[in-house]
N, C-alpha and C. Protein backbone atom coordinates (compact mmCIF):
# COMPACT_ATOMS: atom_id res chain seq x y z
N UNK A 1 62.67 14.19 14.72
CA UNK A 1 61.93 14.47 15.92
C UNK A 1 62.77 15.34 16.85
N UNK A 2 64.14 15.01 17.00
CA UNK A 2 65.22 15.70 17.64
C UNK A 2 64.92 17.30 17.48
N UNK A 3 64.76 17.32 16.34
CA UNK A 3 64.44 19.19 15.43
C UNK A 3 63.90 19.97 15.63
N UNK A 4 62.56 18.99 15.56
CA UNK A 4 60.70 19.63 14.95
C UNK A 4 60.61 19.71 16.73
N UNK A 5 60.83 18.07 17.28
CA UNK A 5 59.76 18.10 18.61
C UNK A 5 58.51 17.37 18.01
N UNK A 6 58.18 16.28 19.19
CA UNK A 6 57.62 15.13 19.03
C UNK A 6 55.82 15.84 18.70
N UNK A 7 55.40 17.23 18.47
CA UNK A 7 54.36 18.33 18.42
C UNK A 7 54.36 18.16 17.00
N UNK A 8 54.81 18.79 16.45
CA UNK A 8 55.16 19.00 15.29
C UNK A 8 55.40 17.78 13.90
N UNK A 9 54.33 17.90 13.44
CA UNK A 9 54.21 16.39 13.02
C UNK A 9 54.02 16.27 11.24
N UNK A 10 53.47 17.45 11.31
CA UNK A 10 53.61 17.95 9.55
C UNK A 10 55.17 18.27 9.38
N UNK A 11 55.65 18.99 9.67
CA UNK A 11 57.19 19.33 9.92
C UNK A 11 58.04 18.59 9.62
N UNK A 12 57.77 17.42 10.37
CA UNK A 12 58.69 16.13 10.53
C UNK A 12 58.01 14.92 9.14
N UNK A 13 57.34 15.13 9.17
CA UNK A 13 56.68 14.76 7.65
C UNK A 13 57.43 15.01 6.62
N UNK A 14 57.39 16.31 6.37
CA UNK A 14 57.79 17.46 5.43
C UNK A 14 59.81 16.85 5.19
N UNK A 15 60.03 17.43 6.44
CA UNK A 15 61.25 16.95 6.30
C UNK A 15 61.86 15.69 6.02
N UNK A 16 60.91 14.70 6.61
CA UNK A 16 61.80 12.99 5.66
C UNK A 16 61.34 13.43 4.09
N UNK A 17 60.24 14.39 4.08
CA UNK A 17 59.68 13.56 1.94
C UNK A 17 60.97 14.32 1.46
N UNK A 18 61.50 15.89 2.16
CA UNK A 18 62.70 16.39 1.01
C UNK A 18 63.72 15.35 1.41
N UNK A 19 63.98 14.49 2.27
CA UNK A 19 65.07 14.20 2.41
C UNK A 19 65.15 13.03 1.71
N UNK A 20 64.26 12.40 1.58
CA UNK A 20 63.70 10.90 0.79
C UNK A 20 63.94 11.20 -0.87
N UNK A 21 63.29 12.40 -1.19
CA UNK A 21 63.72 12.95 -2.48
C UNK A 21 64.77 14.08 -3.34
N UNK A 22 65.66 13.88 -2.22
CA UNK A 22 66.36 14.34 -2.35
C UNK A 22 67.99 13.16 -2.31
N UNK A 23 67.75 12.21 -1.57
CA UNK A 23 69.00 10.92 -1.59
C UNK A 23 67.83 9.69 -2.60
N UNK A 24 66.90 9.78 -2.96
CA UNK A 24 66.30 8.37 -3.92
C UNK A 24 65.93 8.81 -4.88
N UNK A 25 65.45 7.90 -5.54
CA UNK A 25 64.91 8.30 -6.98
C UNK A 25 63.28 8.27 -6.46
N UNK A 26 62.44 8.80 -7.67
CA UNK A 26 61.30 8.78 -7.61
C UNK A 26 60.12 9.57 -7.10
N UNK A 27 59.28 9.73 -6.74
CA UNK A 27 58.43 10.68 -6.08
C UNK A 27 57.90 10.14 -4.13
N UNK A 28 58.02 10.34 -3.62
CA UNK A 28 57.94 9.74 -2.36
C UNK A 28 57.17 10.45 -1.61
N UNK A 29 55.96 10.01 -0.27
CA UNK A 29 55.27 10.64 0.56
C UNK A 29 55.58 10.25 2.00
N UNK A 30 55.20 10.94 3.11
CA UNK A 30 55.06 10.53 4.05
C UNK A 30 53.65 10.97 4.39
N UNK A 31 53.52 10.15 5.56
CA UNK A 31 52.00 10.68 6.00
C UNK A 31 52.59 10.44 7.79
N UNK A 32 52.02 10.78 8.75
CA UNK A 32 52.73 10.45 9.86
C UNK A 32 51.43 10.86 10.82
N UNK A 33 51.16 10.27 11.93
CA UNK A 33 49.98 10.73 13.04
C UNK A 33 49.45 9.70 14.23
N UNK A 34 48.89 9.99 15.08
CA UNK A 34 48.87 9.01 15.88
C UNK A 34 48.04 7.64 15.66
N UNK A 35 48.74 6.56 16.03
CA UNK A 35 48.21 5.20 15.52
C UNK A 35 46.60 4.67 15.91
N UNK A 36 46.38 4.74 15.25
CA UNK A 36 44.82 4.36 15.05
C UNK A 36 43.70 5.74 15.33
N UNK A 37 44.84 6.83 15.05
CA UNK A 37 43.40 7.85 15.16
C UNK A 37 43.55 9.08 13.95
N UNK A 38 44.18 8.48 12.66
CA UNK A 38 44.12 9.17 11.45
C UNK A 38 44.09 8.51 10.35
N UNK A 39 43.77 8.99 8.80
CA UNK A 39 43.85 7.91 7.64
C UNK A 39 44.37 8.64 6.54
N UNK A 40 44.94 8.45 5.98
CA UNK A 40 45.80 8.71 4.60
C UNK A 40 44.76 8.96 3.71
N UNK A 41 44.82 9.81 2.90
CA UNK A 41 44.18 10.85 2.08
C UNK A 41 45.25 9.69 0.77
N UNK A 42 45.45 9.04 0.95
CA UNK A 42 46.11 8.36 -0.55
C UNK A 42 45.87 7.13 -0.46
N UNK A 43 46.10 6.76 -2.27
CA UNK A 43 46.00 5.18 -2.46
C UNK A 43 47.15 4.48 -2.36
N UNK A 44 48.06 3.97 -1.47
CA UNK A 44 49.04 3.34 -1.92
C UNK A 44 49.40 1.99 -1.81
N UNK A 45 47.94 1.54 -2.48
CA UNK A 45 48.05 0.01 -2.81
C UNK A 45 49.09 -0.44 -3.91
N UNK A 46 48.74 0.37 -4.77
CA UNK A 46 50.42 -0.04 -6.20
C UNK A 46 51.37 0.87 -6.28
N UNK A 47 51.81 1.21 -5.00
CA UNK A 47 52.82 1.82 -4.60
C UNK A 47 54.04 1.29 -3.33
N UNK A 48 55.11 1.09 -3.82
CA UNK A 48 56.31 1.04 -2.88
C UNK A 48 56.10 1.11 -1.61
N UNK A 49 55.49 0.62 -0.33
CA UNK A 49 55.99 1.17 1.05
C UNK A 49 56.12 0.51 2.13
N UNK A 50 56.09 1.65 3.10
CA UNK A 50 56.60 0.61 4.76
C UNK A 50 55.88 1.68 5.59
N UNK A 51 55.57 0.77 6.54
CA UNK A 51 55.08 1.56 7.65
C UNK A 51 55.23 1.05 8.58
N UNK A 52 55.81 2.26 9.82
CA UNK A 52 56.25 1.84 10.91
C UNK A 52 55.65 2.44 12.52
N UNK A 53 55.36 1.27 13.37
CA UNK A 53 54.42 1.54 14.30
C UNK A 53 55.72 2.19 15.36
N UNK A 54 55.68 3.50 15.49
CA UNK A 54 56.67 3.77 16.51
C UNK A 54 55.85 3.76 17.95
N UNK A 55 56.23 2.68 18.97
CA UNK A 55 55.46 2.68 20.41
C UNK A 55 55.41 3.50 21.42
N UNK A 56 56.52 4.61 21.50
CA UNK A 56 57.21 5.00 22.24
C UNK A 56 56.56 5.92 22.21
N UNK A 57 56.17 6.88 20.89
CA UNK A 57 55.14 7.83 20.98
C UNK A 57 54.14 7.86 20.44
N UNK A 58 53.75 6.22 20.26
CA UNK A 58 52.46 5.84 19.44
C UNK A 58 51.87 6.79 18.50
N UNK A 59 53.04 6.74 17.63
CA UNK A 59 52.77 7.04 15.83
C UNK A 59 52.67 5.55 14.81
N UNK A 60 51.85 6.11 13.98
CA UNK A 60 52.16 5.35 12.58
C UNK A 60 53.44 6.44 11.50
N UNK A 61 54.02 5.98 10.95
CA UNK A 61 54.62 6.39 9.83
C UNK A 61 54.71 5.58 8.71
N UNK A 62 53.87 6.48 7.57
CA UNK A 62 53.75 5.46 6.48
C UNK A 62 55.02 6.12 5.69
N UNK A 63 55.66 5.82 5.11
CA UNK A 63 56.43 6.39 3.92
C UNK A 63 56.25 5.66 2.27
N UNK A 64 55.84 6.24 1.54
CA UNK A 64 55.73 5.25 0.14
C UNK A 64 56.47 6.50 -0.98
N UNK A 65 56.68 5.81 -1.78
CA UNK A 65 57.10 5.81 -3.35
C UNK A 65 56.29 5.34 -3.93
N UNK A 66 56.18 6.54 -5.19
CA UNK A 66 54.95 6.22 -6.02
C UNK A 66 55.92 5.43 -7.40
N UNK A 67 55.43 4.35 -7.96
CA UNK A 67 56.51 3.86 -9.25
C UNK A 67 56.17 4.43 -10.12
């Protein structure tokens, strides 16, 4: 966020998935947008993840790994 700027939200997306796949194994996504007013274009019910409610600038961030 420091980088992109709290605007810029594909960007900052973009940049955790190379960075995620680039230090882990596996194939990894982010999806990132404001909390309760977007939805993930993916299934990641049998997939690896976490998601985190940031308050401060009321985002969701999902991050998953696909197994």
């Amino acid at each position: 966020m420091e980088t992109h700027g709290v605007l810029k939200k594909p960007e900052i997306a973009m940049a955790l998935k190379i960075w995620l796949d680039q230090s882990y194994t596996g194939t990894w996504g982010v999806a990132l947008g404001v909390l309760n007013e977007y939805g993930a274009s993916f299934s990641y019910a049998a997939n690896t993840f976490l998601v985190v409610h940031e308050k401060n600038l009321n985002w969701r961030i999902l991050i998953y790994r696909s197994d």
